[in-house]
N, C-alpha and C. Protein backbone atom coordinates (compact mmCIF):
# COMPACT_ATOMS: atom_id res chain seq x y z
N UNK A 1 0.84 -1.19 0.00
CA UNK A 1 0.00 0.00 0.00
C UNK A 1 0.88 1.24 0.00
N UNK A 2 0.44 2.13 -0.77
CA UNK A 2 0.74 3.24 -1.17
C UNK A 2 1.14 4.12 0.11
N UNK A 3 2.56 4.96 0.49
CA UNK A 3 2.27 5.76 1.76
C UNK A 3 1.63 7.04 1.52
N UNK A 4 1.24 7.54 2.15
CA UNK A 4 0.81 8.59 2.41
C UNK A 4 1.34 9.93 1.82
N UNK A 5 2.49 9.87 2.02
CA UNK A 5 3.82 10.77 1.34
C UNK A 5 3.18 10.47 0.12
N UNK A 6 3.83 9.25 -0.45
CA UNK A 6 3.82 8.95 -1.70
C UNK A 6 2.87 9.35 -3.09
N UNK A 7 1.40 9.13 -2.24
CA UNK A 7 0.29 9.44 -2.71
C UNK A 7 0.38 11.05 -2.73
N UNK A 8 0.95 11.96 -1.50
CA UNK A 8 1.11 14.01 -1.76
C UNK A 8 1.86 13.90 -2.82
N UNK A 9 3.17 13.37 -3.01
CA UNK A 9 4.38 13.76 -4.06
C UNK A 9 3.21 13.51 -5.82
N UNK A 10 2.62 11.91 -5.84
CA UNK A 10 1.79 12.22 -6.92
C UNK A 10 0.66 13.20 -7.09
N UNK A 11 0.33 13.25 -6.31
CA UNK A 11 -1.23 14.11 -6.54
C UNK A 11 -0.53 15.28 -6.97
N UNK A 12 0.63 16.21 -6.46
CA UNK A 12 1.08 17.59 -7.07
C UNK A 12 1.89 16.93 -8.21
N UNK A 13 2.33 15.57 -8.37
CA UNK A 13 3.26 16.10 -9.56
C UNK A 13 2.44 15.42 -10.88
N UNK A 14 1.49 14.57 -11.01
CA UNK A 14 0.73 14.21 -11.73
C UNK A 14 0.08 15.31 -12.53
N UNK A 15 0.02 15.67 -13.35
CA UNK A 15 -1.04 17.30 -14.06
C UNK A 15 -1.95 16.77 -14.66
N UNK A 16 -2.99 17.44 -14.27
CA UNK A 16 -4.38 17.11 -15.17
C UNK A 16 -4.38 18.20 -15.65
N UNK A 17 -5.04 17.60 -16.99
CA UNK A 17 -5.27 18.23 -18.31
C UNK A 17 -6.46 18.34 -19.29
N UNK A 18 -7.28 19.13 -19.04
CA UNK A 18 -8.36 19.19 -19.20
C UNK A 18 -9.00 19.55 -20.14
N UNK A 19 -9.75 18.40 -21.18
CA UNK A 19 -10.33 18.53 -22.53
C UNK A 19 -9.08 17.95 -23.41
N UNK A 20 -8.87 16.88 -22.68
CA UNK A 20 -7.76 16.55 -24.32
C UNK A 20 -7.74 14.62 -24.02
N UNK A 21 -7.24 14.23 -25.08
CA UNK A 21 -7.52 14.35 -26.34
C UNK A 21 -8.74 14.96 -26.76
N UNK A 22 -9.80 14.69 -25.78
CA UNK A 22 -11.34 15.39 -26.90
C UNK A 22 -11.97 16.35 -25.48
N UNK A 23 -13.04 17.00 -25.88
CA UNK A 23 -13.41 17.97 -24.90
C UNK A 23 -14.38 16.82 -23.55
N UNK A 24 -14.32 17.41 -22.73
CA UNK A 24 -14.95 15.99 -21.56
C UNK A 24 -13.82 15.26 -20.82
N UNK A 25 -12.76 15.19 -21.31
CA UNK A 25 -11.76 14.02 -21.05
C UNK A 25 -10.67 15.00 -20.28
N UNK A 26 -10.32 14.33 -19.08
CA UNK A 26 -9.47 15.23 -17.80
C UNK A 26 -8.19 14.55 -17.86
N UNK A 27 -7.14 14.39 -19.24
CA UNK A 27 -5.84 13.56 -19.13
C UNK A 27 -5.10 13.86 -18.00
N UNK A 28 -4.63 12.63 -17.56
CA UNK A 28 -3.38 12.43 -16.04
C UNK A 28 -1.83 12.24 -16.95
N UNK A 29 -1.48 13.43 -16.39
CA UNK A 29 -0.01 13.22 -17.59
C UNK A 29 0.39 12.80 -16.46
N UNK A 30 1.14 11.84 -16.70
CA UNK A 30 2.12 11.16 -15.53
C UNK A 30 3.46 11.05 -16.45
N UNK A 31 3.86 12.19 -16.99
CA UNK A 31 5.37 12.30 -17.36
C UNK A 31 6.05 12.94 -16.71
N UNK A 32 5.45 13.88 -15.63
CA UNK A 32 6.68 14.61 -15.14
C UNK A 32 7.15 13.67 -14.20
N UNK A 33 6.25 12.35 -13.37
CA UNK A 33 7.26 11.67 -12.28
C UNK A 33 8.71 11.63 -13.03
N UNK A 34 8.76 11.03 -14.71
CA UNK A 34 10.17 11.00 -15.13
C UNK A 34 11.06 12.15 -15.01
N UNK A 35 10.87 13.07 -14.55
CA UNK A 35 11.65 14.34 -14.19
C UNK A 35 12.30 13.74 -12.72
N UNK A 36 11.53 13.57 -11.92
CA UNK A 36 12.46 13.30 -10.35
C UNK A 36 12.75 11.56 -10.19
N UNK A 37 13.84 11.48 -10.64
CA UNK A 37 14.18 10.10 -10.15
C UNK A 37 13.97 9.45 -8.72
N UNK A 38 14.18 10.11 -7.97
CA UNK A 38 13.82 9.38 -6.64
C UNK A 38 12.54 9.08 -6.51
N UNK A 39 11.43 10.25 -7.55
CA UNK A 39 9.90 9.58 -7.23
C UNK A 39 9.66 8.60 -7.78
N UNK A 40 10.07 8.26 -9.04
CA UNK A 40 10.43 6.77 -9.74
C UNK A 40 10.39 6.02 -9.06
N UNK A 41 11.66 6.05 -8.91
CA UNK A 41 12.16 4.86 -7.71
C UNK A 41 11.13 4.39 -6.54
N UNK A 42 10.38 5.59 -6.26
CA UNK A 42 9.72 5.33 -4.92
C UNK A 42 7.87 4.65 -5.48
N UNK A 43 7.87 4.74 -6.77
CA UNK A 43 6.65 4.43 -7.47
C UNK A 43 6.74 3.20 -7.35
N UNK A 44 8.28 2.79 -8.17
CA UNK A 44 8.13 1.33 -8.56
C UNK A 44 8.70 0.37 -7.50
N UNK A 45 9.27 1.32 -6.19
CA UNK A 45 9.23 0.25 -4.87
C UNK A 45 7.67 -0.32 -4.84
N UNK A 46 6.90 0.80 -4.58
CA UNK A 46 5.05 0.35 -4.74
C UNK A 46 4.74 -0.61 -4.73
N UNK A 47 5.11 -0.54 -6.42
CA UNK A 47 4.28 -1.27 -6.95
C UNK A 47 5.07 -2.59 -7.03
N UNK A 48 6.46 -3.01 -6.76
CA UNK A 48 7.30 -3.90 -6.75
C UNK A 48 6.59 -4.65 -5.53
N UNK A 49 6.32 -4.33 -4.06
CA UNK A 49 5.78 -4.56 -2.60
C UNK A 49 4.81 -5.75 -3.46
N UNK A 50 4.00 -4.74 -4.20
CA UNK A 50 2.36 -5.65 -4.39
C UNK A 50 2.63 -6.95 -4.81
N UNK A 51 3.67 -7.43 -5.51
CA UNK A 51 3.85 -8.52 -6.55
C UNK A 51 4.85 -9.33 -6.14
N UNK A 52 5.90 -8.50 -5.30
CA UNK A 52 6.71 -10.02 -4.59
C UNK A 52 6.75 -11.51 -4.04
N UNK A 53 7.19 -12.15 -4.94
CA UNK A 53 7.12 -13.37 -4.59
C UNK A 53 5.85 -14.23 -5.11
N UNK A 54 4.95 -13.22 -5.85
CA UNK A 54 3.68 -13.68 -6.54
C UNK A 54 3.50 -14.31 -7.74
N UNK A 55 4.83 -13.78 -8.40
CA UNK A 55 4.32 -13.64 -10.47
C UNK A 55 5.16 -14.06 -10.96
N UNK A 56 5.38 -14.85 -11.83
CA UNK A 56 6.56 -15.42 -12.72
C UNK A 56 7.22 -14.78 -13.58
N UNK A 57 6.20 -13.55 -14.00
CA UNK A 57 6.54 -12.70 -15.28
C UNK A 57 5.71 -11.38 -15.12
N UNK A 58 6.11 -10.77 -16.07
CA UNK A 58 5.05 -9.48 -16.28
C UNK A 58 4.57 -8.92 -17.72
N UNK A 59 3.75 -9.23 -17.69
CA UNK A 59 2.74 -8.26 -19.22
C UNK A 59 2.61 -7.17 -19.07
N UNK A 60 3.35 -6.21 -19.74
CA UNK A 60 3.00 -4.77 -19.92
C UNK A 60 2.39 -4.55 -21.03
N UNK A 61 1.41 -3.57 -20.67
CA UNK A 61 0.44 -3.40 -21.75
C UNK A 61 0.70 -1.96 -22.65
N UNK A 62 1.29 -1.89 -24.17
CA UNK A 62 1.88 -0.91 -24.89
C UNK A 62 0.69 0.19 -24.61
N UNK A 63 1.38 1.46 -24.52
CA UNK A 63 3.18 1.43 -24.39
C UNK A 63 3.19 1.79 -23.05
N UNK A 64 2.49 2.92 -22.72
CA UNK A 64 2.34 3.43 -21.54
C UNK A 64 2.97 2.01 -20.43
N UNK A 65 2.27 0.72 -20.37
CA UNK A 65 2.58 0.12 -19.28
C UNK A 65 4.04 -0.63 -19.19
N UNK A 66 4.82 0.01 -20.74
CA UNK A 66 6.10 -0.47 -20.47
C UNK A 66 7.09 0.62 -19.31
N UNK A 67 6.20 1.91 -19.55
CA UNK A 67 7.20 2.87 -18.50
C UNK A 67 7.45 2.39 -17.15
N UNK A 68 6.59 1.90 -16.34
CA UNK A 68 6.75 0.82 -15.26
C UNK A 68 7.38 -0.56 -14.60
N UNK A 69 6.40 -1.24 -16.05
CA UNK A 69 6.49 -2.77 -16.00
C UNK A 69 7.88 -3.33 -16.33
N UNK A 70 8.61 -2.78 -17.06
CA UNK A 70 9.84 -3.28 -17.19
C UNK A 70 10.83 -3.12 -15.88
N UNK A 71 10.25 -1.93 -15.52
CA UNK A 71 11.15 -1.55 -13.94
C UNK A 71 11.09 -2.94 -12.80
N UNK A 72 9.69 -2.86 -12.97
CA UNK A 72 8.55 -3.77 -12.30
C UNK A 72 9.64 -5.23 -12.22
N UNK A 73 9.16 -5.90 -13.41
CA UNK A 73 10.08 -7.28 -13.97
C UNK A 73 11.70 -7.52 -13.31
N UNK A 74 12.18 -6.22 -13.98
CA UNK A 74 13.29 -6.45 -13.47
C UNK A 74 14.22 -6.46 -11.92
N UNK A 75 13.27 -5.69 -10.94
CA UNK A 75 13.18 -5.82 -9.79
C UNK A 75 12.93 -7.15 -9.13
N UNK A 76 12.21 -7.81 -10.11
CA UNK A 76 11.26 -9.10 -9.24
C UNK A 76 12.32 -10.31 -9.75
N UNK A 77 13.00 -9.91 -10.56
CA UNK A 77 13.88 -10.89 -11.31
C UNK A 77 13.27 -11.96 -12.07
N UNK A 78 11.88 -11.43 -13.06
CA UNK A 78 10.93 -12.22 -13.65
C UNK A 78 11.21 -11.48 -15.00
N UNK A 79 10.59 -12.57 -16.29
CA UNK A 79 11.02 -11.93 -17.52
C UNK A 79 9.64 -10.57 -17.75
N UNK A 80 10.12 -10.08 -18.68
CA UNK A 80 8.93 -9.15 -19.27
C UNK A 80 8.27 -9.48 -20.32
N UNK A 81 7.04 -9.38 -20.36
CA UNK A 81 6.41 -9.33 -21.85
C UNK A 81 5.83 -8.45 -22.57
N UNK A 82 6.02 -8.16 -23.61
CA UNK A 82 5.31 -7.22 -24.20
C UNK A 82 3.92 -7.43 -24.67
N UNK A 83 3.15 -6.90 -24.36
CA UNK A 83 1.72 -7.12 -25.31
C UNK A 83 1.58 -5.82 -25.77
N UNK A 84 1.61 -5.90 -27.55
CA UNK A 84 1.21 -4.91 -28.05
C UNK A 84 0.05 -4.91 -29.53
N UNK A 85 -0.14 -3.59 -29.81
CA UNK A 85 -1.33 -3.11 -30.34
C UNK A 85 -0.98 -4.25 -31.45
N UNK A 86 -2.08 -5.12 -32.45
CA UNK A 86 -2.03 -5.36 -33.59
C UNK A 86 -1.29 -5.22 -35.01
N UNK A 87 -0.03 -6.17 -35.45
CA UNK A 87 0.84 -5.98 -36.31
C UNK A 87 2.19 -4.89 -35.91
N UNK A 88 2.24 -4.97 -34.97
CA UNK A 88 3.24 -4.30 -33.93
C UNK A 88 4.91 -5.41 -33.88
N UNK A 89 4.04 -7.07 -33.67
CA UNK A 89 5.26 -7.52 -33.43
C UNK A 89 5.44 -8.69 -34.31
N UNK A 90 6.12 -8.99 -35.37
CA UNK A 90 6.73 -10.52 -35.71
C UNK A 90 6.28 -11.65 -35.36
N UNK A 91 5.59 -12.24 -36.32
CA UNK A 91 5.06 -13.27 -35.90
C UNK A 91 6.19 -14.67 -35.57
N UNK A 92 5.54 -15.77 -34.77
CA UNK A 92 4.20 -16.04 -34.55
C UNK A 92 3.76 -15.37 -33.61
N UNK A 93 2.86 -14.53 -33.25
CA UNK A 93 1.75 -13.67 -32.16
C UNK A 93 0.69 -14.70 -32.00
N UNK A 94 0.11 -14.65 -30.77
CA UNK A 94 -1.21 -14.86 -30.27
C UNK A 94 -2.24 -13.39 -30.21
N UNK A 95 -3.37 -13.61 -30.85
CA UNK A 95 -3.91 -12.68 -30.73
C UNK A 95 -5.02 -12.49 -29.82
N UNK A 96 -5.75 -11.37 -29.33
CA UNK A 96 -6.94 -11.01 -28.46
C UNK A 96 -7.67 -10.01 -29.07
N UNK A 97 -9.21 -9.95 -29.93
CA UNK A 97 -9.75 -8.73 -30.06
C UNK A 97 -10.99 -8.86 -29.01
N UNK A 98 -10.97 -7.21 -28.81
CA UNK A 98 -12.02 -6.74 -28.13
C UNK A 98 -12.42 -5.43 -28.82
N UNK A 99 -13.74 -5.23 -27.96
CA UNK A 99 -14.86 -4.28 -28.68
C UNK A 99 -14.14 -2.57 -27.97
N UNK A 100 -14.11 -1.27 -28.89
CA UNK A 100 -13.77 0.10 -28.40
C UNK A 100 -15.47 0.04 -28.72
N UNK A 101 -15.46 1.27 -28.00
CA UNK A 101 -16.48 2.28 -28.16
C UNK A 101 -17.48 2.21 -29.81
N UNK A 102 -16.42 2.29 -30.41
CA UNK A 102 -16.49 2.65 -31.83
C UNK A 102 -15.77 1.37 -32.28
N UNK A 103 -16.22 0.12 -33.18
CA UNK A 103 -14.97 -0.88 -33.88
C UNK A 103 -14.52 -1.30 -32.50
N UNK A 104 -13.55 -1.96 -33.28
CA UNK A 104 -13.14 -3.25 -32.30
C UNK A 104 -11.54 -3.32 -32.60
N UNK A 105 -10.42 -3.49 -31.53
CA UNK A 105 -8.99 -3.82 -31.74
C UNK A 105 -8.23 -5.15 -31.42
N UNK A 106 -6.93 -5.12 -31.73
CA UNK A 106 -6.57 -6.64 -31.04
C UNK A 106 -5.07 -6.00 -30.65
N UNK A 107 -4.61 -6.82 -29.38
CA UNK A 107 -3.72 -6.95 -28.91
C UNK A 107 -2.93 -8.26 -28.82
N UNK A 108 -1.61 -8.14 -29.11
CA UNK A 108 -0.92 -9.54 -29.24
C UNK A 108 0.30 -9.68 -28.82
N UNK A 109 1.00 -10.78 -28.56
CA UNK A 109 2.04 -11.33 -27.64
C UNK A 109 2.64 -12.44 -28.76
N UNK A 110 4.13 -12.43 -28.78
CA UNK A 110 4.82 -13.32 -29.48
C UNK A 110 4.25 -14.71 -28.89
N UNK A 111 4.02 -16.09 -29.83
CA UNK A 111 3.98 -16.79 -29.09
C UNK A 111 4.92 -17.67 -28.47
N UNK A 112 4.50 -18.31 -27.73
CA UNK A 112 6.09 -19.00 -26.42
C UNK A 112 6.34 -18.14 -25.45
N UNK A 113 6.63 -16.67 -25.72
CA UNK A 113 6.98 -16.12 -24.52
C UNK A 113 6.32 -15.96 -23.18
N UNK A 114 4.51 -16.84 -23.77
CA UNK A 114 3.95 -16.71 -22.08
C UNK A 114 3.92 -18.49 -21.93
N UNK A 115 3.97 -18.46 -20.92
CA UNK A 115 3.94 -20.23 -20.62
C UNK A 115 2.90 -20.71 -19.97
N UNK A 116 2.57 -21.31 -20.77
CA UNK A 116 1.84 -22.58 -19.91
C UNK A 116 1.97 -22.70 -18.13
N UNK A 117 1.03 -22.11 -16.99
CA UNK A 117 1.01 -22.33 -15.76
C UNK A 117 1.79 -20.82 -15.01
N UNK A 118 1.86 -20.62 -15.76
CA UNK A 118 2.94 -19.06 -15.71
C UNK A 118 1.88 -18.06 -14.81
N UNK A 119 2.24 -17.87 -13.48
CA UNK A 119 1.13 -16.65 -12.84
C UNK A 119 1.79 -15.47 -13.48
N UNK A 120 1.31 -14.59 -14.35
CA UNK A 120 1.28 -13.17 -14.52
C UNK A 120 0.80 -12.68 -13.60
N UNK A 121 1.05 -11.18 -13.79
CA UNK A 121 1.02 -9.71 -13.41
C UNK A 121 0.93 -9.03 -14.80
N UNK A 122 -0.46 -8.70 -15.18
CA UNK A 122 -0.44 -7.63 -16.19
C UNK A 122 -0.12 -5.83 -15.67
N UNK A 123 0.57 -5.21 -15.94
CA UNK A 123 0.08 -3.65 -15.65
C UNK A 123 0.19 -2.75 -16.70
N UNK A 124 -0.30 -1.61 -16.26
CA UNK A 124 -0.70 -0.61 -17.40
C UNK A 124 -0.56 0.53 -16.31
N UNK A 125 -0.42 1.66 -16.86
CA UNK A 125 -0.20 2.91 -16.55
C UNK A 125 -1.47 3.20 -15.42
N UNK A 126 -2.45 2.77 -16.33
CA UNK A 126 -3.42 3.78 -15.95
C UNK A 126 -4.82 2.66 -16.07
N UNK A 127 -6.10 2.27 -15.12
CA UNK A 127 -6.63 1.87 -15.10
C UNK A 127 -7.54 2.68 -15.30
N UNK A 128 -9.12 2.51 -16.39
CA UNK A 128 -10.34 3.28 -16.97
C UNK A 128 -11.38 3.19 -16.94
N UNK A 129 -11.46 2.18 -18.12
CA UNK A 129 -13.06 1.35 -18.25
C UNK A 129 -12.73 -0.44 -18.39
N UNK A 130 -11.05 -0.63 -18.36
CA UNK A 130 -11.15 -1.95 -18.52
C UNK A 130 -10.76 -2.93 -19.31
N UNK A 131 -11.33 -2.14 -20.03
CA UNK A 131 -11.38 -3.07 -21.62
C UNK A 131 -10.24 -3.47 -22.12
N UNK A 132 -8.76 -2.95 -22.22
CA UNK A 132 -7.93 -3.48 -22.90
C UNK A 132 -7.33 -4.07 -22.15
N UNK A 133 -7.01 -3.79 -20.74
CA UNK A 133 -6.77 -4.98 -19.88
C UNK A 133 -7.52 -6.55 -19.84
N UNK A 134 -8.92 -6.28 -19.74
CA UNK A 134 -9.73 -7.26 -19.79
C UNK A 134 -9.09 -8.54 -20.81
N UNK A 135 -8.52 -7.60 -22.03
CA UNK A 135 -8.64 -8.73 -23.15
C UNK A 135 -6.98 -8.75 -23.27
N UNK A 136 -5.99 -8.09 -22.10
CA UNK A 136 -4.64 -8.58 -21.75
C UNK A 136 -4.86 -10.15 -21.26
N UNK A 137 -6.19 -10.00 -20.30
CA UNK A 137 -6.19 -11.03 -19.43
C UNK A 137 -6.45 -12.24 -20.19
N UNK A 138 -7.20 -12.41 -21.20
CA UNK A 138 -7.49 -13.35 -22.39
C UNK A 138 -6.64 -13.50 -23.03
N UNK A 139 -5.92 -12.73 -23.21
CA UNK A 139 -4.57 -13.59 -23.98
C UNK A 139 -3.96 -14.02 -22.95
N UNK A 140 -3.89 -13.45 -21.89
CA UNK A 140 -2.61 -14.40 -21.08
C UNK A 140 -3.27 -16.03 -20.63
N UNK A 141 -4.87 -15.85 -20.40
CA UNK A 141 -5.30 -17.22 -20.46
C UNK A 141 -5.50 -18.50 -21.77
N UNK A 142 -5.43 -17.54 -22.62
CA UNK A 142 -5.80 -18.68 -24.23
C UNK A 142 -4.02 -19.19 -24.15
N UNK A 143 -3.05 -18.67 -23.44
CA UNK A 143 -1.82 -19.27 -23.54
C UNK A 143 -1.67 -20.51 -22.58
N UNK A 144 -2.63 -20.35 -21.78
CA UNK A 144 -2.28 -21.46 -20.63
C UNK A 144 -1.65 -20.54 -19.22
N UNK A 145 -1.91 -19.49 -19.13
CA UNK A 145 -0.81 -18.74 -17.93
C UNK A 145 -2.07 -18.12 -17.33
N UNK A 146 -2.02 -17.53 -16.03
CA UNK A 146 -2.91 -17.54 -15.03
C UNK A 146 -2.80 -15.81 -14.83
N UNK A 147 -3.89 -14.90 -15.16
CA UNK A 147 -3.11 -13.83 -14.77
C UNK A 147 -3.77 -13.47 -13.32
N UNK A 148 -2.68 -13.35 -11.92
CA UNK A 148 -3.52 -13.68 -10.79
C UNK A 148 -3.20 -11.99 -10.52
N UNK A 149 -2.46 -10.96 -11.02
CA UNK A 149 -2.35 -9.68 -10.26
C UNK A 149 -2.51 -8.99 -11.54
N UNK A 150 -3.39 -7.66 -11.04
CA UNK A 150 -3.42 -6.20 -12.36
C UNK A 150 -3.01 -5.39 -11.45
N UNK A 151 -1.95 -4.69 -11.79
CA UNK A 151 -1.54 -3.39 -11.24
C UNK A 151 -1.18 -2.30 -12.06
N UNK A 152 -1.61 -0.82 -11.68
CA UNK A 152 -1.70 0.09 -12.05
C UNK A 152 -0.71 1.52 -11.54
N UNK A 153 -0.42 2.42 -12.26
CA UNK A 153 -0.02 3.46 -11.37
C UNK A 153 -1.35 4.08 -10.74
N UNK A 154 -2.08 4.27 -11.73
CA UNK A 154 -3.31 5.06 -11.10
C UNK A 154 -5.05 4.40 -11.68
N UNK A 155 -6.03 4.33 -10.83
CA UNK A 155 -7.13 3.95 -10.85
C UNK A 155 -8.01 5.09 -10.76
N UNK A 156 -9.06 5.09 -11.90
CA UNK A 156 -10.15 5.87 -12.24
C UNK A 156 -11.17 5.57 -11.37
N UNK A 157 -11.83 5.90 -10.80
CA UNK A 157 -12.97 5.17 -9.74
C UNK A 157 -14.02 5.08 -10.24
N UNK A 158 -14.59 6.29 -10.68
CA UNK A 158 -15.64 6.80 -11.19
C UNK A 158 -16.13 5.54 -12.61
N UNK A 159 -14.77 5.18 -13.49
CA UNK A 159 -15.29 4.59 -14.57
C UNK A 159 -15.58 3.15 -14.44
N UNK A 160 -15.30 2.62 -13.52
CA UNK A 160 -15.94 1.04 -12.81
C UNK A 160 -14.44 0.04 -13.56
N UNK A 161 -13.58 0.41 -13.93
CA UNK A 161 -12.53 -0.99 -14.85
C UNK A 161 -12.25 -2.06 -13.41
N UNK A 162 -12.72 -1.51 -12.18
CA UNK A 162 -12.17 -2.53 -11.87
C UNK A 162 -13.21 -4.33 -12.09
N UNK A 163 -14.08 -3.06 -12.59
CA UNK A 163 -15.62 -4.86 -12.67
C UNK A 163 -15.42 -5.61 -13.65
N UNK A 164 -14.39 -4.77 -14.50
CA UNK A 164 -14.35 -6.24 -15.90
C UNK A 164 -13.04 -7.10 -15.63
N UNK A 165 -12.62 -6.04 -14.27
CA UNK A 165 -11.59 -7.74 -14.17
C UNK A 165 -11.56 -8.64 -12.73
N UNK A 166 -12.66 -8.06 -12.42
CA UNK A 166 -12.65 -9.03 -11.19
C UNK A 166 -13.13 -10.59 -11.47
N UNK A 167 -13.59 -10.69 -12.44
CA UNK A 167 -13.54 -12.66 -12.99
C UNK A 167 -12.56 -13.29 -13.23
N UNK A 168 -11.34 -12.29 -13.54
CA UNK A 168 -10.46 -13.27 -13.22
C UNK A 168 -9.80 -13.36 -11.70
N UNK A 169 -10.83 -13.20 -10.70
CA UNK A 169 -10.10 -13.47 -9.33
C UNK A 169 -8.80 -13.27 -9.15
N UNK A 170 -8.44 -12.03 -9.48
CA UNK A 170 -6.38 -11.70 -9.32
C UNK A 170 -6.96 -10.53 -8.52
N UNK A 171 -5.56 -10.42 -7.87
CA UNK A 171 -5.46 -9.14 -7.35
C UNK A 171 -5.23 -7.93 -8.06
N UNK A 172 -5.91 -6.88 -7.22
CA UNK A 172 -6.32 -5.56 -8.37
C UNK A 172 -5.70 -4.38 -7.14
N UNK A 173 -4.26 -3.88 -8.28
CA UNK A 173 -3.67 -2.79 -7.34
C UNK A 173 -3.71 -1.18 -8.23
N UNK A 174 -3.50 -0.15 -6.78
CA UNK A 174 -3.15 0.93 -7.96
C UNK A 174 -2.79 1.82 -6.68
N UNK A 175 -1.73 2.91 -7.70
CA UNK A 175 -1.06 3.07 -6.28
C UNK A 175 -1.90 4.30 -5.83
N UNK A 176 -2.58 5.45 -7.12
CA UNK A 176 -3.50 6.05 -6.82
C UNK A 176 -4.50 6.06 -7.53
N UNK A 177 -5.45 6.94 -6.89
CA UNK A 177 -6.85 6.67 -7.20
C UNK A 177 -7.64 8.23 -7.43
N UNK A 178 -7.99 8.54 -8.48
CA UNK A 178 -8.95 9.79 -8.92
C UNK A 178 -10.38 9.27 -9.22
C-alpha cells in the first residue's frame, strides 16, 4: 500500500489536463514523475511490494505500461512481456480482439513467450473502463498462464474498470486513485 507521502508527491506532480484528447476528457499526464528520479524509484518500490514473490513474469500493456512494467520485472527478477497493439510484433503472435467504443482492436504477444502455468502480473499505466486490460487477461489465459495480479499506477474510480476484471479473481492494485 501506497504511503501517504507517496500518494502528496503524486497528486502535485501528476497534471491534469483538461479537454484533451477530446473535450470531456481530464488527461493524467504522468510524465513529469520522469523528471524526479527518486519519485520513480519510490513508485516502482510500490508497486514492486504488491507482486513479490507472486508472479513469474510481467505483461505490460503498450506502451504506456512499459514505463513501469519493465522496472517492475526487473526488480522481481521475472522476464517481461510485451503485449502490443495489432501488427506491432513478428510473428508467430497470439492474438486477443475486443470491442472500443467505436470498432473493435486486437492486442498480441509473441507466441512462447507466455507459458503454460505461468502466474502473470499484467500492468498498465493507468486503469479506466477496462477493456484493454480485460482482453490482456485473455490472452494471457488462451496461452495457458494464469493472470492472478493487475496493477496500475493510477485507478479511475468513477469509470468502474475494476468490474471487468474481477472474474479473473487476481489481485487488483493501484497506487493512486482519482
Amino acid at each position: 500500500m501506497a504511503s501517504q507521502e507517496l500518494i502528496r508527491q503524486l497528486e502535485e506532480t501528476i497534471e491534469n489536463i483538461p479537454d484533451f484528447p477530446i473535450p470531456g476528457i481530464q488527461f493524467k499526464d504522468i510524465s513529469p514523475i520522469f523528471l524526479n528520479p527518486k519519485l520513480y524509484e519510490e513508485v516502482i518500490r510500490d508497486l514492486v511490494a504488491f507482486s513479490k514473490g507472486k508472479v513469474d513474469a510481467v505483461c505490460g500493456i503498450e506502451s504506456r505500461g512499459y514505463l513501469f512494467g519493465i522496472a517492475i520485472a526487473v526488480a522481481l527478477d521475472v522476464p517481461f512481456i510485451l503485449i502490443r497493439k495489432k501488427g506491432k510484433l513478428p510473428p508467430p503472435v497470439v492474438s486477443e480482439e475486443y470491442d472500443l467504443e467505436y470498432g473493435s482492436a486486437a492486442i498480441e504477444t509473441r507466441k512462447g513467450q507466455i507459458k503454460p502455468g505461468q502466474k502473470i502480473l499484467i500492468h498498465d499505466d493507468l486503469l479506466a473502463t477496462g477493456g484493454t486490460t480485460e482482453a490482456a487477461a485473455k490472452l494471457v489465459q488462451k496461452q495457458g498462464a494464469i493472470p492472478v495480479q493487475f496493477s496500475f499506477l493510477i485507478g479511475l474510480k468513477d469509470l468502474n474498470g475494476k468490474d471487468k476484471l474481477e472474474k479473473f479473481n487476481a489481485e487488483i492494485y493501484h497506487t493512486l486513485e482519482f
